[in-house]
Protein backbone atom coordinates (compact mmCIF):
# COMPACT_ATOMS: atom_id res chain seq x y z
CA UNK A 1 37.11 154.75 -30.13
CA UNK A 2 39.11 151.84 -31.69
CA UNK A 3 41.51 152.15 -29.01
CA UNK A 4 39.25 152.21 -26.56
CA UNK A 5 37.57 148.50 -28.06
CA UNK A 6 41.39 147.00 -28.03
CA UNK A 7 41.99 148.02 -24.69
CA UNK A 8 38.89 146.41 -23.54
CA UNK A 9 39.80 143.31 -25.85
CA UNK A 10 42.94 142.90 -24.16
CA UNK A 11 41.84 143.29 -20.75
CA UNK A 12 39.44 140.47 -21.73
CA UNK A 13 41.70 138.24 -23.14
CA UNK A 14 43.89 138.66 -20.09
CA UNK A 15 41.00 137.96 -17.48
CA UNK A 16 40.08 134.82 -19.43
CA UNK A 17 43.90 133.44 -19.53
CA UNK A 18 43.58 133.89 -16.04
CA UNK A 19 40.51 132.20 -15.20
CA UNK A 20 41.89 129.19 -17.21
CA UNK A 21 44.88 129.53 -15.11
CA UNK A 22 43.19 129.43 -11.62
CA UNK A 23 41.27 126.50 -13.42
CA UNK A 24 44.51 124.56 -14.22
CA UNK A 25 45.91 125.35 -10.67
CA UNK A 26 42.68 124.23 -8.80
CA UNK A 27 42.57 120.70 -10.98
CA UNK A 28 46.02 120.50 -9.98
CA UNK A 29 46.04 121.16 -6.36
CA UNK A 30 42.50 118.75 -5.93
CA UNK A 31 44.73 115.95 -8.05
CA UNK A 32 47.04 116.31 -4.84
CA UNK A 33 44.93 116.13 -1.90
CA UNK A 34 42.78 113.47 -3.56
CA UNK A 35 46.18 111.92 -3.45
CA UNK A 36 47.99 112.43 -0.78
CA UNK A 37 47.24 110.46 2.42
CA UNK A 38 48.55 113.13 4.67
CA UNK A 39 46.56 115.80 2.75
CA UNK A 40 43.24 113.74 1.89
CA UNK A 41 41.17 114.48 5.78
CA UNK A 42 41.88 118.24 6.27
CA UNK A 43 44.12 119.49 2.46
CA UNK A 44 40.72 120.76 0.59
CA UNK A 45 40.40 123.38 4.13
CA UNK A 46 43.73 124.57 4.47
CA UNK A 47 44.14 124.98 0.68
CA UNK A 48 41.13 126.97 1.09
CA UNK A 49 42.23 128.78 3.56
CA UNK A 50 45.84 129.36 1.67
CA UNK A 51 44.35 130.66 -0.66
CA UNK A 52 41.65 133.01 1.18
CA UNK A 53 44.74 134.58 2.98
CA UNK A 54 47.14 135.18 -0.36
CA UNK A 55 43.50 136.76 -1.94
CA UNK A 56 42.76 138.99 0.73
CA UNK A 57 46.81 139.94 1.17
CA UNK A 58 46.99 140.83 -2.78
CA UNK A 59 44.08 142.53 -2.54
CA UNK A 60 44.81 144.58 0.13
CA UNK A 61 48.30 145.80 -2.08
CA UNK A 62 46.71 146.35 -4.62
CA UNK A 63 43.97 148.58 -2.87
CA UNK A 64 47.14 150.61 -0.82
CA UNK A 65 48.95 150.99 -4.12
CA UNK A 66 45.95 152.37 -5.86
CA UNK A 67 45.52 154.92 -2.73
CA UNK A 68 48.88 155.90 -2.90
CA UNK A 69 49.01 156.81 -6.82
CA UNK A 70 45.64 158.79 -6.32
CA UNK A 71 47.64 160.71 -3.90
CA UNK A 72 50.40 161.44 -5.79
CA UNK A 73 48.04 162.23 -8.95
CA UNK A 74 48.34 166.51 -9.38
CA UNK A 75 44.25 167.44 -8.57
C-alpha cells in the first residue's frame, strides 16, 4: 500500500516538473516570436503547428511501443 502511494507521488511530481517545463518552453518560444521580425506575422502558427506534429509523432511511439510489449507479454 505504501508503495503503491510513492509510486503515485512520484509520478506526480514528475507530471508537475513537466508541466512547469512546457510552461518555461512556451514563455520562451512567445519571448521569440514577439521578437523576431521575421517570426512576429506567421511564428505563433507554425510553432503551433511544430509542436502539433512532434505531439502527435511521440504519441504515436509511444502507443506502437506499448502494442509491441503487450505482445511480447506471456498471456
Amino acid at each position: 500500500m505504501l508503495n503503491e502511494i510513492w509510486s503515485d507521488i512520484q509520478t506526480l511530481i514528475i507530471a508537475s516538473l513537466s508541466f512547469v517545463t512546457a510552461l518555461a518552453w512556451n514563455s520562451a518560444f512567445q519571448h521569440l516570436f514577439e521578437n523576431t521580425p521575421f517570426l512576429k506575422k506567421s511564428g505563433p502558427w507554425i510553432y503551433a503547428l511544430l509542436i502539433t506534429l512532434i505531439g502527435i509523432t511521440i504519441t504515436y511511439l509511444l502507443q506502437r511501443k506499448a502494442k509491441e510489449e503487450e505482445k511480447d507479454e506471456p498471456s
